[in-house]
Protein backbone atom coordinates (compact mmCIF):
# COMPACT_ATOMS: atom_id res chain seq x y z
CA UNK A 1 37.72 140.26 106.54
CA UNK A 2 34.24 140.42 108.22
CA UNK A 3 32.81 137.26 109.29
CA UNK A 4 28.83 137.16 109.41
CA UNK A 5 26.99 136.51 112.43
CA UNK A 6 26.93 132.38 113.56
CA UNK A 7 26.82 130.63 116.74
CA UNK A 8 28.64 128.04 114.81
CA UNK A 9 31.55 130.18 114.05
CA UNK A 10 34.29 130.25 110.62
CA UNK A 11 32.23 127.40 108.25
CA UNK A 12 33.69 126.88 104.92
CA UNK A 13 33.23 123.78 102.68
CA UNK A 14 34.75 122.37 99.57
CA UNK A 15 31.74 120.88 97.30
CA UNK A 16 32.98 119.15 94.39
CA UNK A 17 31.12 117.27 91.20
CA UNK A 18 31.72 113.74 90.95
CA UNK A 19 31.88 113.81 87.32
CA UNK A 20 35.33 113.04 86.18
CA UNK A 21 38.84 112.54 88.03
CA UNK A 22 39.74 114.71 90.84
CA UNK A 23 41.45 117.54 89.85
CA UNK A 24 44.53 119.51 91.15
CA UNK A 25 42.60 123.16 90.77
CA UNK A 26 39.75 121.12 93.51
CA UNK A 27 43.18 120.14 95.83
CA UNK A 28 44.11 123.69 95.34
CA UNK A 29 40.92 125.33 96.32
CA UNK A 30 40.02 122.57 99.06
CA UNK A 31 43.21 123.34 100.43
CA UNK A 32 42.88 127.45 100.69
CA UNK A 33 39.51 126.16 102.61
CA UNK A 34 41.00 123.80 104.71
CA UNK A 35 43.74 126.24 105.57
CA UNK A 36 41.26 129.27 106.50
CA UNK A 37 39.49 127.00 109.18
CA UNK A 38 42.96 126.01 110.88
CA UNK A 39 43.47 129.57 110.69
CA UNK A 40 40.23 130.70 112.31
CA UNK A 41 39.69 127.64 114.47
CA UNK A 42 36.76 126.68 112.20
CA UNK A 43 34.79 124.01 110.61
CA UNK A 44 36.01 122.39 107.34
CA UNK A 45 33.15 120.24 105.31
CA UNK A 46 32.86 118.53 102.47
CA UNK A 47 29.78 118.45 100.61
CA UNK A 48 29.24 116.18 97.27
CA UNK A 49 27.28 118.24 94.10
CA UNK A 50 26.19 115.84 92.08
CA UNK A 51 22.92 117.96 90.48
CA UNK A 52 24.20 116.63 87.08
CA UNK A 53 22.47 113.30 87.46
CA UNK A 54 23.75 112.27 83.92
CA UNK A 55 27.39 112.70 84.49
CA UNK A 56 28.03 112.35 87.78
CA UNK A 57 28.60 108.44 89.20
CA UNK A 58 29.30 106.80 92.50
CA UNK A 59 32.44 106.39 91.21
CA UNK A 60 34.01 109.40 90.60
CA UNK A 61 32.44 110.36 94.00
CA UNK A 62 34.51 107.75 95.59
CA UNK A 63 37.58 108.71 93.66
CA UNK A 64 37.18 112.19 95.39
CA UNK A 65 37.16 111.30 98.31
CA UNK A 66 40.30 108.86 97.72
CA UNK A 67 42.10 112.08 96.09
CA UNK A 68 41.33 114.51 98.85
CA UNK A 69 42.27 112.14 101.82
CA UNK A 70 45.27 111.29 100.11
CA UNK A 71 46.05 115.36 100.20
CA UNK A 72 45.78 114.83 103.72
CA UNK A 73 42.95 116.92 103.60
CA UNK A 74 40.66 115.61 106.30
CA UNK A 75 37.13 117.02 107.21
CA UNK A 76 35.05 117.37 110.21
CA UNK A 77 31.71 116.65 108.45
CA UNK A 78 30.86 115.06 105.03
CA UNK A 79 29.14 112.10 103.13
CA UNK A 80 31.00 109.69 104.01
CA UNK A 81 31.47 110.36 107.57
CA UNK A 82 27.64 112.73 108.83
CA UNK A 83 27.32 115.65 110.39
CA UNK A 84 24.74 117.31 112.12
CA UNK A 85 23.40 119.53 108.47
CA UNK A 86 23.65 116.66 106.54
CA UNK A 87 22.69 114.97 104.12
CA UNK A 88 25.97 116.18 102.69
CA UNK A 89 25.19 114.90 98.70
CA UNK A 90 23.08 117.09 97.09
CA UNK A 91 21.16 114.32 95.10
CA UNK A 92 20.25 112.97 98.83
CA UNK A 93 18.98 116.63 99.10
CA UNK A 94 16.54 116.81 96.21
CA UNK A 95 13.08 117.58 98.41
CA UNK A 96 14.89 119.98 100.40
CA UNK A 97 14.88 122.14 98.00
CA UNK A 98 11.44 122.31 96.22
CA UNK A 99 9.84 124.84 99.41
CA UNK A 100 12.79 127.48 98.12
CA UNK A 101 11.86 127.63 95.02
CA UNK A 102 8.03 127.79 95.60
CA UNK A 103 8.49 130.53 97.61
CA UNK A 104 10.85 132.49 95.12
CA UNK A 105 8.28 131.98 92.49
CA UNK A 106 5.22 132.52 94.78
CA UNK A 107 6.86 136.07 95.94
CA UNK A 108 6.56 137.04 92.47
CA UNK A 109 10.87 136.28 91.51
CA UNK A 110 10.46 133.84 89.63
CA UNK A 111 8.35 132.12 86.99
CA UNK A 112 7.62 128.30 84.87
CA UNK A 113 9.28 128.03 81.57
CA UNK A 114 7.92 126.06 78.98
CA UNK A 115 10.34 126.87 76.27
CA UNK A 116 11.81 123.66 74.55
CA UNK A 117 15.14 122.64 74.08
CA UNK A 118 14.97 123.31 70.68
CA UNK A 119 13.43 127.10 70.89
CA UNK A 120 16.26 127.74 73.47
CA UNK A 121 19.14 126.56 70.81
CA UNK A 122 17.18 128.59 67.76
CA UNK A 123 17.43 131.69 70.51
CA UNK A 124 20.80 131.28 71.50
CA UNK A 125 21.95 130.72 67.88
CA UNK A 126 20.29 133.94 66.83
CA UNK A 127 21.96 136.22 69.43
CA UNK A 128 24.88 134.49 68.28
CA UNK A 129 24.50 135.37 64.91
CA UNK A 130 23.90 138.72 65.79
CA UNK A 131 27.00 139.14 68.03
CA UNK A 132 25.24 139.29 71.55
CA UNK A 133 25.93 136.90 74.25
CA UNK A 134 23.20 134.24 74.73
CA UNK A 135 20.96 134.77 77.25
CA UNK A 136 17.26 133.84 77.70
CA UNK A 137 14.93 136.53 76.17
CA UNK A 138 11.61 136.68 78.09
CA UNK A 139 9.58 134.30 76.20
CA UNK A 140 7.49 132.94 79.13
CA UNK A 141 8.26 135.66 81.89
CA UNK A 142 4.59 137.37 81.42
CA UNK A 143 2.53 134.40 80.72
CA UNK A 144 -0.91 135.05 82.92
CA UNK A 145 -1.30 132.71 85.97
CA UNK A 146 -4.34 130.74 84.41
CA UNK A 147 -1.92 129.76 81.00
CA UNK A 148 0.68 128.71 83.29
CA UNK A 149 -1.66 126.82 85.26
CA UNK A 150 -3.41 125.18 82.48
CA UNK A 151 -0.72 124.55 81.08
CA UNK A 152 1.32 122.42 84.36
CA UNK A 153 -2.58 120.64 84.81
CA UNK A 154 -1.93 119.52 81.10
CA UNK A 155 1.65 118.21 82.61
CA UNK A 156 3.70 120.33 79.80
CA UNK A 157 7.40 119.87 80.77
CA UNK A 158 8.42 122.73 82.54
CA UNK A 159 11.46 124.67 84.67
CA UNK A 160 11.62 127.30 86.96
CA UNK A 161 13.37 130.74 86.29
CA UNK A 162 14.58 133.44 88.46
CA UNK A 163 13.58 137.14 87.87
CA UNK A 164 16.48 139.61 87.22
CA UNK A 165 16.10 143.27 87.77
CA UNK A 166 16.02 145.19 84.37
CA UNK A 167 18.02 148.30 85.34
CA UNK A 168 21.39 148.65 87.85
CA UNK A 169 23.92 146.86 88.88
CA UNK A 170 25.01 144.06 91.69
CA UNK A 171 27.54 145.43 94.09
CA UNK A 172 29.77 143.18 96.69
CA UNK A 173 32.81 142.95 98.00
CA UNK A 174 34.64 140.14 97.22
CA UNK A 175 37.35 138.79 100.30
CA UNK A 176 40.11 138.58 97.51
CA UNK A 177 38.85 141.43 94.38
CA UNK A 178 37.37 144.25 96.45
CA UNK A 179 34.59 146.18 95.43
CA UNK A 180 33.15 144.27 92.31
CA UNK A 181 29.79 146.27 90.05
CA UNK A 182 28.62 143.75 87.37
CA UNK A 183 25.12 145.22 85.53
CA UNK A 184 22.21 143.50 85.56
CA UNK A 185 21.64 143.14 81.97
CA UNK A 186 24.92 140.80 82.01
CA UNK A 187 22.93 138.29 84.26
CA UNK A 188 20.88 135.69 82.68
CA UNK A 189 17.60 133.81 84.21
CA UNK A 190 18.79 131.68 85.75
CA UNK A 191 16.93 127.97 85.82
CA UNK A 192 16.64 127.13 89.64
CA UNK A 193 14.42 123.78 89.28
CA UNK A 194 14.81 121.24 86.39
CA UNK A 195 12.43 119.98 84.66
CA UNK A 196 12.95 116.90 86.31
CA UNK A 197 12.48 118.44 89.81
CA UNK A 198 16.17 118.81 90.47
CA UNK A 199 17.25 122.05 91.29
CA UNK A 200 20.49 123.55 89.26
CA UNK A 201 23.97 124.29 90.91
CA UNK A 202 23.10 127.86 91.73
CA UNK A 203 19.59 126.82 93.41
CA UNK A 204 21.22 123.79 95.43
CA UNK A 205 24.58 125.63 95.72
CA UNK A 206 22.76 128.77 98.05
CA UNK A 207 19.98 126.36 99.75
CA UNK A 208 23.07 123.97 101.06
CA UNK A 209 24.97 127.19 102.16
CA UNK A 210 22.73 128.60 104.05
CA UNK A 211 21.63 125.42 105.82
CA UNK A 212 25.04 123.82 106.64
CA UNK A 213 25.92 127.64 108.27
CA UNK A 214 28.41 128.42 105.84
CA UNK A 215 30.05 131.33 106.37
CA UNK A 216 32.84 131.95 103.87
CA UNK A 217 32.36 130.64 100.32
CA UNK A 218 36.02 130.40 98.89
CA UNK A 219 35.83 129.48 95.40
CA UNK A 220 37.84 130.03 91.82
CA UNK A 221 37.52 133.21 90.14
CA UNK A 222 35.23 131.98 87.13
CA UNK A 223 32.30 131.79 89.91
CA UNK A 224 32.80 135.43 90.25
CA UNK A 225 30.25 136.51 87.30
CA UNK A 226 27.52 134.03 89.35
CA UNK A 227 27.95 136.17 92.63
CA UNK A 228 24.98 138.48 91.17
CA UNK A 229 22.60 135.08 90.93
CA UNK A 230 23.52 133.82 94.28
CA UNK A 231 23.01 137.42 95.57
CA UNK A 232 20.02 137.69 94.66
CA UNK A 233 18.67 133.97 95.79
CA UNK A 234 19.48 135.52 98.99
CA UNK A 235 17.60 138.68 98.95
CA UNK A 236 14.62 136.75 97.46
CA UNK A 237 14.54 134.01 100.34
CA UNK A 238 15.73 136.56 103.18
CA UNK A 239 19.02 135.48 103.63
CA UNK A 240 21.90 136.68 104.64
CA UNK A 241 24.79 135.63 102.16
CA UNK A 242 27.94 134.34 102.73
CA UNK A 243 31.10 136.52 102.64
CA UNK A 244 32.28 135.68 98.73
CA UNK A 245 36.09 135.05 98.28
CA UNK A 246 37.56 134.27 94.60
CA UNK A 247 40.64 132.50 93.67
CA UNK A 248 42.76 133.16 90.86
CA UNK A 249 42.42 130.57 88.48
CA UNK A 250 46.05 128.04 88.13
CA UNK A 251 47.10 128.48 85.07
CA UNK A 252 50.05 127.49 82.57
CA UNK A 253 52.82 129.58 82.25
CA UNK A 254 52.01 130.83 79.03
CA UNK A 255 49.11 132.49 81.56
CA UNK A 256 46.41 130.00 79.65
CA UNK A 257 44.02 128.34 81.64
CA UNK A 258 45.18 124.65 82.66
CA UNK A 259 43.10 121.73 81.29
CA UNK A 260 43.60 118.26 80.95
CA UNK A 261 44.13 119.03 77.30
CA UNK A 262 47.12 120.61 77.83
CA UNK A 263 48.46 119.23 80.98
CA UNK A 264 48.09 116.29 83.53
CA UNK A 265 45.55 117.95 85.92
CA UNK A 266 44.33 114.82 87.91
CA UNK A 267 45.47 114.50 91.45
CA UNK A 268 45.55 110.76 90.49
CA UNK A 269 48.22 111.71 87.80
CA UNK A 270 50.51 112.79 90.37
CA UNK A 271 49.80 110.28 93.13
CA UNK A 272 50.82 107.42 90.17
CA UNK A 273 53.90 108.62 89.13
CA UNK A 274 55.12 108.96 92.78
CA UNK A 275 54.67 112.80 93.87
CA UNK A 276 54.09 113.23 97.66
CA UNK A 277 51.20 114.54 98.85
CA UNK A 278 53.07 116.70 101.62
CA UNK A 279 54.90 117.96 98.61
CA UNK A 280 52.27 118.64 96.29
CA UNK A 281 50.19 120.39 98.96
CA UNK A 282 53.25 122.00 100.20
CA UNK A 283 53.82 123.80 96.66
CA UNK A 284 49.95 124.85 96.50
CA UNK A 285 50.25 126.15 99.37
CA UNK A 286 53.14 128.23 98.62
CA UNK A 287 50.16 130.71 96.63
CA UNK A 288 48.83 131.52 99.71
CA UNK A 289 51.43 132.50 101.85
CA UNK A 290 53.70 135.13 102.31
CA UNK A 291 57.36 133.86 102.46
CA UNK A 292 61.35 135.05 102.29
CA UNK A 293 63.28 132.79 99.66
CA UNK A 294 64.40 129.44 101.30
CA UNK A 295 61.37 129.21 103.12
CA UNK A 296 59.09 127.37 100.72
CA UNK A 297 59.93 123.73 102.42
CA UNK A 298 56.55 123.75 104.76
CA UNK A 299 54.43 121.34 106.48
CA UNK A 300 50.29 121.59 106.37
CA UNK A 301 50.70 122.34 110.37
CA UNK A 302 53.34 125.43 109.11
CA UNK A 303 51.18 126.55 105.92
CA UNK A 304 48.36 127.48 108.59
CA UNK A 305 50.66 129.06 110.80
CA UNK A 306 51.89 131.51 107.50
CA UNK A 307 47.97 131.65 106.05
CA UNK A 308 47.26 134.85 104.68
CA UNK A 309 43.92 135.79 103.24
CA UNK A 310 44.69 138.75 103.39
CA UNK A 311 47.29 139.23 100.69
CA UNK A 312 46.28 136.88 98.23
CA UNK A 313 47.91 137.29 94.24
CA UNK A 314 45.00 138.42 91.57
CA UNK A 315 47.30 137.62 89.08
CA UNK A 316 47.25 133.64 89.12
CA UNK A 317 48.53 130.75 90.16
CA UNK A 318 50.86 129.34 87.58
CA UNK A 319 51.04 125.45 87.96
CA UNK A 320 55.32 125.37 87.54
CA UNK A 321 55.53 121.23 87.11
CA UNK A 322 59.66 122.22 87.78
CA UNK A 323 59.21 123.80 90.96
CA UNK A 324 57.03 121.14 92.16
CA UNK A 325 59.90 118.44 90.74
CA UNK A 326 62.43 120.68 92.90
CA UNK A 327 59.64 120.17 95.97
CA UNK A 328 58.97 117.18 95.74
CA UNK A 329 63.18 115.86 95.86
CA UNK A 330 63.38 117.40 98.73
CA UNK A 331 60.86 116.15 100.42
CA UNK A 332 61.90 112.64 99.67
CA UNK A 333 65.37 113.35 100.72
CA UNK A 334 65.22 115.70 103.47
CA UNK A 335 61.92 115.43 105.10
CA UNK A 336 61.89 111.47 104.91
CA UNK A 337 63.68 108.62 107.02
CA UNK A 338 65.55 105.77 105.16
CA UNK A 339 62.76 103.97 106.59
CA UNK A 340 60.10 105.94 105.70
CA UNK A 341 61.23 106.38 102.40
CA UNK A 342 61.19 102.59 101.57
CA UNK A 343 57.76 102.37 103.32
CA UNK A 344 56.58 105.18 101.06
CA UNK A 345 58.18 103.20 98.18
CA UNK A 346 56.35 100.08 98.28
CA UNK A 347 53.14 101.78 99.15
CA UNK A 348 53.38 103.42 95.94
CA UNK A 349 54.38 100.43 94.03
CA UNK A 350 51.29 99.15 95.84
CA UNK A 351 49.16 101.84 94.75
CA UNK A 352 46.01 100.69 93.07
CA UNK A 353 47.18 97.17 93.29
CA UNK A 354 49.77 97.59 90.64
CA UNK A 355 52.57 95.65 91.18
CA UNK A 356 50.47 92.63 92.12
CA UNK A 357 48.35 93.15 89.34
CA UNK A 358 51.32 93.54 86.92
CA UNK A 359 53.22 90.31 88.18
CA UNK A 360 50.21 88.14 87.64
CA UNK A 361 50.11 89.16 84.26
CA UNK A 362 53.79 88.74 83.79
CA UNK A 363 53.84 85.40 85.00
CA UNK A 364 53.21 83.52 81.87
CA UNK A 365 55.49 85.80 79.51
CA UNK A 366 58.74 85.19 81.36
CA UNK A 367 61.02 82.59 81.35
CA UNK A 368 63.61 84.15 84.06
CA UNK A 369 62.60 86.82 86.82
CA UNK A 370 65.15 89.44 85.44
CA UNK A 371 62.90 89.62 82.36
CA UNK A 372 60.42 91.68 84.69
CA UNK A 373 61.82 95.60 84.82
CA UNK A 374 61.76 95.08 80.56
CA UNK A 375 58.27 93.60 79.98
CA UNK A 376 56.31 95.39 83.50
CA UNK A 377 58.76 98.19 84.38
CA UNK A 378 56.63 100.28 81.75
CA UNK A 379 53.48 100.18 85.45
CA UNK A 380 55.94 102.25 87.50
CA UNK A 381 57.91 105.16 85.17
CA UNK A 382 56.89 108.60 85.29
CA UNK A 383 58.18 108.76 81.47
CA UNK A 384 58.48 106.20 78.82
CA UNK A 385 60.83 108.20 76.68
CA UNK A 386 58.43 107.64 74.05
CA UNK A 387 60.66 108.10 70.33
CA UNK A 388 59.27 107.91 66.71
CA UNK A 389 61.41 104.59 66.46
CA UNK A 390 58.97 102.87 69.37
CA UNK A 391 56.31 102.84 66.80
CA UNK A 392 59.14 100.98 63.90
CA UNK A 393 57.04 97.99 64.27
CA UNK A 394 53.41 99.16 63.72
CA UNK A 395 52.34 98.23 60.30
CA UNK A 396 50.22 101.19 60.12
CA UNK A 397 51.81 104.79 58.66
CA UNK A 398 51.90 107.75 60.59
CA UNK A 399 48.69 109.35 59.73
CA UNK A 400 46.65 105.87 60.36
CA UNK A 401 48.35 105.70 63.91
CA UNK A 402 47.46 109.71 64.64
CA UNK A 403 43.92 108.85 63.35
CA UNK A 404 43.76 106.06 65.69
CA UNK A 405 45.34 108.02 68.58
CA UNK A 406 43.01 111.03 67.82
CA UNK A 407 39.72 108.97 68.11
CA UNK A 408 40.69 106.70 70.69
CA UNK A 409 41.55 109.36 73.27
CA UNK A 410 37.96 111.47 73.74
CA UNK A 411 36.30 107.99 73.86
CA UNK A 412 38.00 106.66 76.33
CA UNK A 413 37.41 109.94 77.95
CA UNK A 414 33.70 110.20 78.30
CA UNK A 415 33.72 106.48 79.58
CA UNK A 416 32.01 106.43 83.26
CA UNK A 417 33.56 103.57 84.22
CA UNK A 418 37.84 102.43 83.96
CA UNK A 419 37.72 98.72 83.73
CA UNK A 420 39.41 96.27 81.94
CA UNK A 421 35.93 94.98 80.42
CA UNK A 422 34.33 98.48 79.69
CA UNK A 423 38.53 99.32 78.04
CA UNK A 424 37.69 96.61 75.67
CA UNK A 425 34.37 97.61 75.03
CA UNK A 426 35.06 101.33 74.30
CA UNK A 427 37.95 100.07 71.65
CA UNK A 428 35.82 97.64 69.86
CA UNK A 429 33.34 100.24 69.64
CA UNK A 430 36.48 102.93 68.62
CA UNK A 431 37.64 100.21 65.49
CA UNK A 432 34.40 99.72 64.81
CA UNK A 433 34.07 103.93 64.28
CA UNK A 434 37.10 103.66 62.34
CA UNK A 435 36.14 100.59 60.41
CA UNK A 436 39.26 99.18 61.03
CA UNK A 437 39.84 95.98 62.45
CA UNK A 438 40.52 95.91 66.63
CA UNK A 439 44.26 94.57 66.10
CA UNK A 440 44.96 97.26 64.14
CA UNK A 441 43.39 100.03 66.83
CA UNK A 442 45.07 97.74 69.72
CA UNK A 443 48.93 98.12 68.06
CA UNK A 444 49.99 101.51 67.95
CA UNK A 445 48.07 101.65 71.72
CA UNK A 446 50.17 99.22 72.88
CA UNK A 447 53.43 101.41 71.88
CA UNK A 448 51.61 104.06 73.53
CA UNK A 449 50.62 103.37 76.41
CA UNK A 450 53.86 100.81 77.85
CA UNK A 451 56.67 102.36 75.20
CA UNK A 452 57.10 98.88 73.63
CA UNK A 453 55.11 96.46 71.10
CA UNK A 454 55.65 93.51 73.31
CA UNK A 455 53.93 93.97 76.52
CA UNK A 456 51.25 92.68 79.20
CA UNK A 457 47.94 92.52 77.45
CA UNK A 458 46.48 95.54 76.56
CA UNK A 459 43.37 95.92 78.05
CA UNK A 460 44.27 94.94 81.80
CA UNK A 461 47.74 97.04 81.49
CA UNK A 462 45.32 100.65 80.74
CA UNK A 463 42.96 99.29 83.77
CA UNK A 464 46.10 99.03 85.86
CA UNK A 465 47.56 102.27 84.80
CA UNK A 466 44.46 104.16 85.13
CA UNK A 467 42.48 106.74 83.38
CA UNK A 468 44.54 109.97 84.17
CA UNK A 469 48.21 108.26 83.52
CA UNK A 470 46.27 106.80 80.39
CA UNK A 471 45.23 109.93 79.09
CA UNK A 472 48.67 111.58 79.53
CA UNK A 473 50.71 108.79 77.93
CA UNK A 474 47.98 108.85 74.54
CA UNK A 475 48.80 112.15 74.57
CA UNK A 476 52.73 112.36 74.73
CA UNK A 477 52.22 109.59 71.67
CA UNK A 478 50.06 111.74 69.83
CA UNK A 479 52.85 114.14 70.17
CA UNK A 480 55.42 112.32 68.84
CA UNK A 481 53.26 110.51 65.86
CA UNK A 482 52.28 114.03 64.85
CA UNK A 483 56.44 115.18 64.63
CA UNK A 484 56.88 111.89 62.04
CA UNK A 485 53.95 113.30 60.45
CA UNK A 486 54.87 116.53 59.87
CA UNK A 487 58.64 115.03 58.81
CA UNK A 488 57.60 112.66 56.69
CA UNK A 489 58.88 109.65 58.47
């Protein structure tokens, strides 16, 4: 695989969006990354893309870094620790980028766009309607110099767009593809600069590059139709580009894509219910490596050693939760001293301040200490063994519990923030959707989320649990509400 031309040598970066929890496909890909610079004796970085002002928070930037370290991932230059092409977060970045831009536009590749939001949706729903894909059509591209002027003095809102040739094709290589041809009339243009001044992923994305020296960009496979964009950012600023390498995508085993609606995809998910990470990065490894059966047991250190590039599978990476169950036992038994394994015990118990946090709650709802595994055990199992006859109690019927269920779980998903206050907040404001009073939201919840209708409060046991473990356990009740549905129960 040819390397370009650097003083600096092999640079490769993971560059994740702090705008939800961390998940497993970002492990996988950070890891394939982290890998190729043990491999090559290069330079691993992380870099924070957080263009998406509205969705992105300090957060979920924090939580990223949590997940990644906890991988064992560790890099050699990054937000939280410098380096010498830093800043490394891009919204740290924004004036950088302007100068780019102006000279893309001033060499005649790209041009201001003053179409509105709501011309852009009538345009897209057209060429819908007429069974093309959407793209944008033109509308501003020949606008004379003095209108466009004119028109910025009169301070019209405005982006920037890049220029796309009309006839052709884009050709690379690609590290894991080959050859790849995509046409030119498949490529849209592109917005580089916001209208806010903020330049989009594909702007930001190629300026960072080519300042931090990166030299490989390994990425997942549905960046491959951008190559063409980022190509040609390169060609119009004089750059040399990166060599391009594209992962397949980890999917299901049904070969579907996996998603959070389907499965738990948070690294969080799996740190909470007690998966190592030497495990869990062991088994992701496994898809880029070359090994004989009874081989897969392998340390980060051996994964390096066994890297292969080379001979990576186009046909994807299929996320087997069995095989990583199988992993992950032996790694506790084998790999781990008595010792360590009761170390690595109470850390987890630990985790997040659980235990603590559950036993303070518990206090006042016991009246002997064996009552504890029965009301707070529900903090520390992987499965609650959730049955239709957990939900006996709830005076609400089937459908009233899915309907709950079914609203309450994409509004506690777009919340920015997991707390026990902002919890509260989001279900008032769920009931109050419903018009149904909050006790009657809060029961069926209750079932779902600790397997029982007499628990720790609500509120502070969801906070405690976490968003991810949250998420999966609505789900899994959703599940089961939807079975006495469907039997009439």
């Amino acid at each position: 695989m040819s390397t370009p031309a650097t003083a600096s040598g092999v640079r490769v970066r993971i560059a994740p969006s702090p705008t939800g929890e961390p998940h497993v496909g970002t492990a996988y890909i950070a890891l394939f990354n982290y890998l190729f610079a043990k491999k090559n004796n290069g330079t691993f970085i992380l870099r924070i893309e957080d263009t998406d002002a509205t969705r992105s928070t300090p957060e979920f930037e924090q939580k990223v870094l949590d997940a990644l370290k906890w991988c064992g991932l560790e890099w050699s230059e990054g937000p939280d620790i410098g380096g010498p092409y830093g800043p490394y977060r891009q919204s740290d970045r924004k004036d950088i980028y302007r100068p780019f831009v102006d000279k893309i536009v001033e060499n005649g590749h790209g041009f201001k766009c003053f179409c509105t939001p709501e011309r852009l949706e009538k345009m897209r729903e057209a060429q819908r309607a007429a069974g093309k894909p959407p793209k944008y059509d033109g509308h501003c591209l020949h606008l004379s110099a003095e209108e466009v002027a004119a028109r910025v003095e009169a301070g019209e809102p405005h982006v920037v767009r890049m220029k796309i040739p009309t006839e052709g094709s884009c050709k690379f290589v690609d590290g894991v593809y080959g050859p790849v041809e995509i046409p030119w009339d498949a490529v849209d243009m592109q917005v580089l600069l916001k209208a806010d001044g903020m330049p989009t992923y594909h702007m930001a994305n190629v300026v960072d590059d080519h300042l931090m020296k990166i030299t490989h960009v390994a990425r997942g496979e549905e960046w491959l139709a951008s190559v063409p964009k980022h190509i040609l950012i390169y060609q119009y600023l004089g750059l040399e580009p990166p060599v391009f390498m594209h992962l397949s995508l980890m999917r299901n085993h049904d070969k579907s894509k996996l998603s959070k609606r389907k499965n738990p995809t948070s690294i969080s998910y799996y740190s909470a219910l007690g998966y190592l990470p030497e495990a869990l990065m062991n088994f992701l490894g496994l898809f880029f490596v070359q090994i004989a059966e009874g081989e897969e047991m392998l340390t980060m250190d051996q994964l390096a050693e066994k890297f292969d590039p080379e001979n990576l599978s186009k046909a994807g990476a299929i996320f087997d939760i069995q095989k990583l169950d199988w992993l992950n036992g032996r790694w506790l038994r084998e790999q781990l001293s008595e010792e360590e394994f009761v170390q690595r015990v109470l850390s987890w118990a630990m985790e997040n301040d659980r235990v603590r946090q559950g036993l303070k709650l518990s206090q006042s709802r016991i009246s002997k200490l064996g009552e504890l595994p029965d009301l707070a055990g529900f903090l520390l199992k992987s499965d609650l063994g959730l049955t239709p006859e957990a939900f006996a109690k709830v005076k609400s019927t089937p459908e009233e519990i899915l309907e709950v269920l079914n609203q309450v779980q994409p509004d506690l998903e777009k919340m920015p923030e997991w707390t026990v206050e902002s919890i509260e907040a989001e279900l008032r404001a769920s009931a109050d959707r419903l018009g149904k009073k909050l006790k009657v939201v809060v029961a069926p919840l209750f079932v779902a989320v600790s397997g029982s209708s007499r628990s720790l409060p609500l509120f502070d046991s969801m906070a405690i649990l976490g968003r991810s473990v949250v998420r999966q356990r609505l789900k899994v009740a959703a599940q089961v509400v939807a079975s006495m549905v469907g039997s009439g129960k």
